[in-house]
C-alpha atoms as a PDB file:
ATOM      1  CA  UNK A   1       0.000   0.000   0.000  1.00  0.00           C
ATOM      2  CA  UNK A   2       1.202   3.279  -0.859  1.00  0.00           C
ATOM      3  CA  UNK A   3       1.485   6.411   1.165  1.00  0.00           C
ATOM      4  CA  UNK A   4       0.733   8.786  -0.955  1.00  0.00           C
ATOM      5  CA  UNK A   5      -2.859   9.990  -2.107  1.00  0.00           C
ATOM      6  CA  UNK A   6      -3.463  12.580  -4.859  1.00  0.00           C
ATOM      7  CA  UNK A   7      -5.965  15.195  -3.676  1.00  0.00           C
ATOM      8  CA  UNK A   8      -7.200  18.028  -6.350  1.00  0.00           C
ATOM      9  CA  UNK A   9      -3.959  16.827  -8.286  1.00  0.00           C
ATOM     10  CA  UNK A  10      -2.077  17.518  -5.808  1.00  0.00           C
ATOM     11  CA  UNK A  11      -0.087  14.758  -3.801  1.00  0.00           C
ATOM     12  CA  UNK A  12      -0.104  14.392  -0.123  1.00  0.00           C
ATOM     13  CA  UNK A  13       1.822  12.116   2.344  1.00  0.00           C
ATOM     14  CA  UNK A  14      -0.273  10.347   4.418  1.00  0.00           C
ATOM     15  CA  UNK A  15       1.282  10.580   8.109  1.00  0.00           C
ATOM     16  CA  UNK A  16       0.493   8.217  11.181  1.00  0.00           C
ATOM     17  CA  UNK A  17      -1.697  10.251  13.608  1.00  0.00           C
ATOM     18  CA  UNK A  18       1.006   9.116  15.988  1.00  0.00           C
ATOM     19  CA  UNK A  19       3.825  11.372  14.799  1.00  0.00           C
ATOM     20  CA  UNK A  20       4.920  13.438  17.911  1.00  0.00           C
ATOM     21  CA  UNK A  21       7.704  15.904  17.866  1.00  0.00           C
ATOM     22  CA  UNK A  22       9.591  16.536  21.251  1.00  0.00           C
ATOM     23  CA  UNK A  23       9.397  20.357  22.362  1.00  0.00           C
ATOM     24  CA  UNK A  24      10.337  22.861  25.132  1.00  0.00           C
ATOM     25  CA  UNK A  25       8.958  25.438  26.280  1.00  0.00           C
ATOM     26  CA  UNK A  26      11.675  28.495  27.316  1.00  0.00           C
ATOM     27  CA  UNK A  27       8.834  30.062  29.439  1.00  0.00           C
ATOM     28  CA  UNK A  28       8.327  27.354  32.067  1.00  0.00           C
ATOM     29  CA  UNK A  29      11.182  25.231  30.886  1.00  0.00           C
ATOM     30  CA  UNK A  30       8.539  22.404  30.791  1.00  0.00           C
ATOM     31  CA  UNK A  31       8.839  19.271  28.452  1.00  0.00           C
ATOM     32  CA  UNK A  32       6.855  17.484  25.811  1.00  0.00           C
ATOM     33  CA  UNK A  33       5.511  16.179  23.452  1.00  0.00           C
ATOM     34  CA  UNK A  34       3.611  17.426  20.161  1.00  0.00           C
ATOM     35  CA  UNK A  35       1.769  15.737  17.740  1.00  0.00           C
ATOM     36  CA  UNK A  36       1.896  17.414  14.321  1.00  0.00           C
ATOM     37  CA  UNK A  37      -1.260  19.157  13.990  1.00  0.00           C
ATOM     38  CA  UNK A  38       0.321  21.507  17.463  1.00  0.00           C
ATOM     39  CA  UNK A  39       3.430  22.916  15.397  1.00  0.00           C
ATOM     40  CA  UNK A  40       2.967  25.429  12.775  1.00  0.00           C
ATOM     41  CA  UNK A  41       6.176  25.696   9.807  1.00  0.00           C
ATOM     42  CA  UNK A  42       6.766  28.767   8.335  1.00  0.00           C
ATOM     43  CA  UNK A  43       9.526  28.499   5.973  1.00  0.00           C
ATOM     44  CA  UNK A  44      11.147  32.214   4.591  1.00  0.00           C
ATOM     45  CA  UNK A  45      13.215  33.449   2.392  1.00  0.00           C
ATOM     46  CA  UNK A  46      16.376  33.385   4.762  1.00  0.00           C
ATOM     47  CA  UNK A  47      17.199  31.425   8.562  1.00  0.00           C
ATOM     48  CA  UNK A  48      15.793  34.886  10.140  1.00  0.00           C
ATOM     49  CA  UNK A  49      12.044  34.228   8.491  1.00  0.00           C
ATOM     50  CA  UNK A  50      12.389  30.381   8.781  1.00  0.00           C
ATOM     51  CA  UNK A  51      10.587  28.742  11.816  1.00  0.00           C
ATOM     52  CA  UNK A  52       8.241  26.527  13.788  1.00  0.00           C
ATOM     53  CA  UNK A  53       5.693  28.061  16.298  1.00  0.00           C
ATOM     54  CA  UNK A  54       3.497  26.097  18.929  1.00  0.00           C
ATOM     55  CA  UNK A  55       1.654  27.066  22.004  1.00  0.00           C
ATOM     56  CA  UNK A  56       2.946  25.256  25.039  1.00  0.00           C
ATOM     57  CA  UNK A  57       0.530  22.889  26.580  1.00  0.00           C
ATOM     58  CA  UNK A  58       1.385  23.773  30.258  1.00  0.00           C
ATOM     59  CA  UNK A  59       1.461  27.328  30.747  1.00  0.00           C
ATOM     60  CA  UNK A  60      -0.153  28.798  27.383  1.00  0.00           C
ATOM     61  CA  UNK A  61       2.874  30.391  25.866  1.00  0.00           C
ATOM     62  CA  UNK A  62       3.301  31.448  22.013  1.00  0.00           C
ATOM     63  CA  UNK A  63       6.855  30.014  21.452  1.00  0.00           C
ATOM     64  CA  UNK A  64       8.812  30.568  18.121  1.00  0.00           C
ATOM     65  CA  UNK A  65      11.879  29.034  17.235  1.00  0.00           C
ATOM     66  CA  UNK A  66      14.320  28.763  14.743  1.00  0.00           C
ATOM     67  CA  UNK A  67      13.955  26.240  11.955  1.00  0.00           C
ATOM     68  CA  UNK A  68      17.206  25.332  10.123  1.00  0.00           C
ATOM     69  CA  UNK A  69      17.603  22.718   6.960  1.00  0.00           C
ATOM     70  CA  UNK A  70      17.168  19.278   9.387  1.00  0.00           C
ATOM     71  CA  UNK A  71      14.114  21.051  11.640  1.00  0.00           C
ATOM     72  CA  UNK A  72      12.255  21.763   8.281  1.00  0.00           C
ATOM     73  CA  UNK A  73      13.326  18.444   6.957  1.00  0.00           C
ATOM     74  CA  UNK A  74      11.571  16.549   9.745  1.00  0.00           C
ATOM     75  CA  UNK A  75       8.751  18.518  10.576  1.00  0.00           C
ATOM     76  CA  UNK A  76       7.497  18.625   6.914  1.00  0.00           C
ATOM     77  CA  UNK A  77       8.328  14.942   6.529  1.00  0.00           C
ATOM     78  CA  UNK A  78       6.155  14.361  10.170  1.00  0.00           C
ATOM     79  CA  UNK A  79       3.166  16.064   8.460  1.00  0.00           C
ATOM     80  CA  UNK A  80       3.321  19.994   9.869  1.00  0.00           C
ATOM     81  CA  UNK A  81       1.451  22.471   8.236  1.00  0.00           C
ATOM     82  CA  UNK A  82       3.835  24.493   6.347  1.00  0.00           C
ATOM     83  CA  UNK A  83       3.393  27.897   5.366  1.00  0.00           C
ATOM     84  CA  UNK A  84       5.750  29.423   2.548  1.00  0.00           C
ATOM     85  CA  UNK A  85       6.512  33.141   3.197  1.00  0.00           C
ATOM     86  CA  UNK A  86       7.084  35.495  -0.070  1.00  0.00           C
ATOM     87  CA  UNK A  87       7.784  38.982  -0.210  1.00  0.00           C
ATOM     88  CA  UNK A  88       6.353  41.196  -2.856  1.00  0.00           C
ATOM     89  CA  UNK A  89       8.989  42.656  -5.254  1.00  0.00           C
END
């Protein structure tokens, strides 16, 4: 079985609902776990507008972090929404 589907043309990598990225929060220094659908990818033109954002499950913090080559690698490959920033010319 394959795991890839084609929706509208487009294909899509079907990811386990299980996937679960390990964070931190720098706030409360608390540890965890996120599934996928928790982390947010925005990928940029440069490493300064490249990175993940999540809100941490203990104490309610917004927390954005840097996202370099591997972090995007494995976060797009563990099914996070990715959103690509453009800037007009």
């Amino acid at each position: 079985m394959s795991n890839m589907s084609v929706v509208s043309g487009v294909p899509t990598v079907l990811v386990p609902e299980s996937v679960r990225f390990k964070a931190a929060c720098p706030d409360c220094r608390e540890r965890f776990e996120l599934a996928a659908g928790a982390i947010r990818l925005a990928v940029g033109a440069s490493r300064r507008t490249t990175f993940y954002s999540f809100t941490c499950p203990e104490c309610g913090a917004a927390v954005r972090k840097p996202a370099g080559e591997r972090i995007v690698e494995l976060l797009t490959g563990g099914g996070v929404r990715t959103l690509r920033l453009h800037t007009s010319l």
